[in-house]
C-alpha atoms as a PDB file:
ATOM      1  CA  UNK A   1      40.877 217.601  41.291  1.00  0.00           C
ATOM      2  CA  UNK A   2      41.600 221.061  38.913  1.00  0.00           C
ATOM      3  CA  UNK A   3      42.033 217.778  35.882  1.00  0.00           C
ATOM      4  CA  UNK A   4      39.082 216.584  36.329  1.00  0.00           C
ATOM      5  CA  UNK A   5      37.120 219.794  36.162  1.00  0.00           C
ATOM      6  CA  UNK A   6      39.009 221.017  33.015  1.00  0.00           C
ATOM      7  CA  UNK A   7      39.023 217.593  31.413  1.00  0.00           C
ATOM      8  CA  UNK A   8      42.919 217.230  31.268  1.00  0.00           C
ATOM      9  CA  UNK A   9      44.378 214.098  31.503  1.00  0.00           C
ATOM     10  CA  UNK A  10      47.300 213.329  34.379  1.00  0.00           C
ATOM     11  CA  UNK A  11      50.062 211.192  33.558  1.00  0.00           C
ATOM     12  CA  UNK A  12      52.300 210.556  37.194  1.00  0.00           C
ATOM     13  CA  UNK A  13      53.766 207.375  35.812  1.00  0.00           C
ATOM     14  CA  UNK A  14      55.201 209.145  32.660  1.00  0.00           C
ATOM     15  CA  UNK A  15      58.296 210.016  34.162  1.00  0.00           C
ATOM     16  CA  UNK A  16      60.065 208.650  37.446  1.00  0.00           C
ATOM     17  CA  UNK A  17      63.441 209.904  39.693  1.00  0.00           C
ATOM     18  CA  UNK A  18      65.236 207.182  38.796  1.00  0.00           C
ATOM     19  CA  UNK A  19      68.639 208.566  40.755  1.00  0.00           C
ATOM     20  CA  UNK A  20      69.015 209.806  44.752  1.00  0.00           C
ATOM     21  CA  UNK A  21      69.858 213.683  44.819  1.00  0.00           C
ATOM     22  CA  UNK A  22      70.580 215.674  47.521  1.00  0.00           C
ATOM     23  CA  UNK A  23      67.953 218.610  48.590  1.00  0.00           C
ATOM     24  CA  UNK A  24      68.026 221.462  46.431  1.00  0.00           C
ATOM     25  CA  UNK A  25      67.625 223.775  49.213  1.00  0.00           C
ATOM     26  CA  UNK A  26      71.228 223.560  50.213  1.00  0.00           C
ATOM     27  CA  UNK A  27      73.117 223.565  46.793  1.00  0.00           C
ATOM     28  CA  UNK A  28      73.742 227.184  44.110  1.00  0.00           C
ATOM     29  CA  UNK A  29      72.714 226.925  40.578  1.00  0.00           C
ATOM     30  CA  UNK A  30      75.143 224.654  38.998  1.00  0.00           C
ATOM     31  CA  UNK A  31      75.163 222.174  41.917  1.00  0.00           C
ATOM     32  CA  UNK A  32      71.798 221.968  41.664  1.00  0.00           C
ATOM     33  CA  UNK A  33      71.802 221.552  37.780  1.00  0.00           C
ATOM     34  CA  UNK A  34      74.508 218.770  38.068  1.00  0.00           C
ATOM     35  CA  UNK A  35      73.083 216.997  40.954  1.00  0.00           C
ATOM     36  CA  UNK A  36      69.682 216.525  38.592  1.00  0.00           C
ATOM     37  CA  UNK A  37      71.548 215.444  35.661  1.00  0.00           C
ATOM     38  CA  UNK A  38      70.518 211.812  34.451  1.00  0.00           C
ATOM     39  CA  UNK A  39      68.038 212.011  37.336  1.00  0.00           C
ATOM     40  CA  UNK A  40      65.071 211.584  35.475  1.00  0.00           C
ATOM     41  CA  UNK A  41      64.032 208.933  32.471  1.00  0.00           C
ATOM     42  CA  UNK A  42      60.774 208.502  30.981  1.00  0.00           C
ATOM     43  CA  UNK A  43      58.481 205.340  31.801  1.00  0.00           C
ATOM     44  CA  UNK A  44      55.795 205.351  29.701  1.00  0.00           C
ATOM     45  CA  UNK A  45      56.460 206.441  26.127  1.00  0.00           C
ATOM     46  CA  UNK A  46      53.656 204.623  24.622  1.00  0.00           C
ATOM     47  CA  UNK A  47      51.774 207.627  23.825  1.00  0.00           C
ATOM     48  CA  UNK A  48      52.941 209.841  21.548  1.00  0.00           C
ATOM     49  CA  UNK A  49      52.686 213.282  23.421  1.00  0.00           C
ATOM     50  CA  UNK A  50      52.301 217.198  22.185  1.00  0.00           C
ATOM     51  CA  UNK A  51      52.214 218.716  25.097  1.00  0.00           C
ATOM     52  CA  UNK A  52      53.140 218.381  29.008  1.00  0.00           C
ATOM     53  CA  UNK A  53      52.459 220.675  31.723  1.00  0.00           C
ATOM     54  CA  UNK A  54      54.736 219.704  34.362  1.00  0.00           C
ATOM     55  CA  UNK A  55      53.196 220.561  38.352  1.00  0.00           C
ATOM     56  CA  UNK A  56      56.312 220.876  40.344  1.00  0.00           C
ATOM     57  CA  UNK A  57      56.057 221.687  44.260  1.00  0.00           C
ATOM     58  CA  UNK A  58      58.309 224.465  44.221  1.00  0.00           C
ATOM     59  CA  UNK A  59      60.112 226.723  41.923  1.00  0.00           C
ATOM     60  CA  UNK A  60      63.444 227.819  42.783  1.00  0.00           C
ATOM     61  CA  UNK A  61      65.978 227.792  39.686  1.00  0.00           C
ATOM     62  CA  UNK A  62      64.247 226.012  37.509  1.00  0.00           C
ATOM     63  CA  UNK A  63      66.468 223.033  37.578  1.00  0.00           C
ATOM     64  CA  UNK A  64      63.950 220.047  38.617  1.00  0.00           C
ATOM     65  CA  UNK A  65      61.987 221.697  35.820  1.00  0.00           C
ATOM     66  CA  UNK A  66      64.630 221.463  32.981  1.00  0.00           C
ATOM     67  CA  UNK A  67      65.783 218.161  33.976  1.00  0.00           C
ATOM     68  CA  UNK A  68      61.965 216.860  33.124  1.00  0.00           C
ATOM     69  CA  UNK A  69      61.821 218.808  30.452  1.00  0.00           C
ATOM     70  CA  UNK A  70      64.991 217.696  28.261  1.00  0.00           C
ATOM     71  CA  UNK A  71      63.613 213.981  28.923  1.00  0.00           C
ATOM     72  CA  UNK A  72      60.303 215.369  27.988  1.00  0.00           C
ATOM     73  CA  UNK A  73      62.209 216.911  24.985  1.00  0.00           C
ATOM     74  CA  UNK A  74      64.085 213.799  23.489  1.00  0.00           C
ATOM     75  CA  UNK A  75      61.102 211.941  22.940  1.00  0.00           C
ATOM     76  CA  UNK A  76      59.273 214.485  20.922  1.00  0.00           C
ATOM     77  CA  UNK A  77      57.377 216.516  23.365  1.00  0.00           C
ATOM     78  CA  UNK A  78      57.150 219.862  21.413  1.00  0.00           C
ATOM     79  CA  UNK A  79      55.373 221.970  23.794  1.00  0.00           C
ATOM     80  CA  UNK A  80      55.689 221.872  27.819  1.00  0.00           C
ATOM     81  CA  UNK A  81      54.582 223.978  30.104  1.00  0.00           C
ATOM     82  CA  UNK A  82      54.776 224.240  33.758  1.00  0.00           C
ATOM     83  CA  UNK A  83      53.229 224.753  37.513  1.00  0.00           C
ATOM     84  CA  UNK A  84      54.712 225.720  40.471  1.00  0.00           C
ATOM     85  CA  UNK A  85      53.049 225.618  43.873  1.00  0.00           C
ATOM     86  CA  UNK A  86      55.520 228.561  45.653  1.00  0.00           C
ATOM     87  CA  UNK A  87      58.370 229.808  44.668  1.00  0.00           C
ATOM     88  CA  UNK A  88      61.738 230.212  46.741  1.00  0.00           C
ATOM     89  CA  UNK A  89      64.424 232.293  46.857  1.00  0.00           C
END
């Protein structure tokens, strides 16, 4: 595991879908921004963090990863960064 080896903690509790969407794939950039809104919420928030790198499967618009990241955001992430394993088109 790529954390292990660079000695970087992973978090996959920290935040959780907590609402159905519909796939993506289908939907143009604001349908895809609304259908994400209120989609995520943060679980853990015992740790106060400074940074996030967020691994997301596939990069498309970028709305998954500024869904996550406005959670990430409101409680007092300053820094996130992110992964994406392909991107689409």
């Amino acid at each position: 595991m790529i954390s292990r080896h660079l000695s970087i903690p992973v978090d996959d509790k920290l935040v959780k879908r907590i609402k159905v969407t519909a796939p993506l794939k289908n939907l143009n950039l604001k349908e895809r921004q609304n259908n994400l809104k209120k989609a995520f919420k943060i679980i853990r928030n015992d740790v106060k963090l400074d940074r996030v790198i967020i691994i997301d499967d596939i990069y498309t618009t970028g709305s998954t990863i500024d869904a996550m990241a406005k959670e990430l955001r409101n409680i007092g992430v300053s820094k996130i960064y992110f992964v994406a394993l392909s991107i689409g088109k």
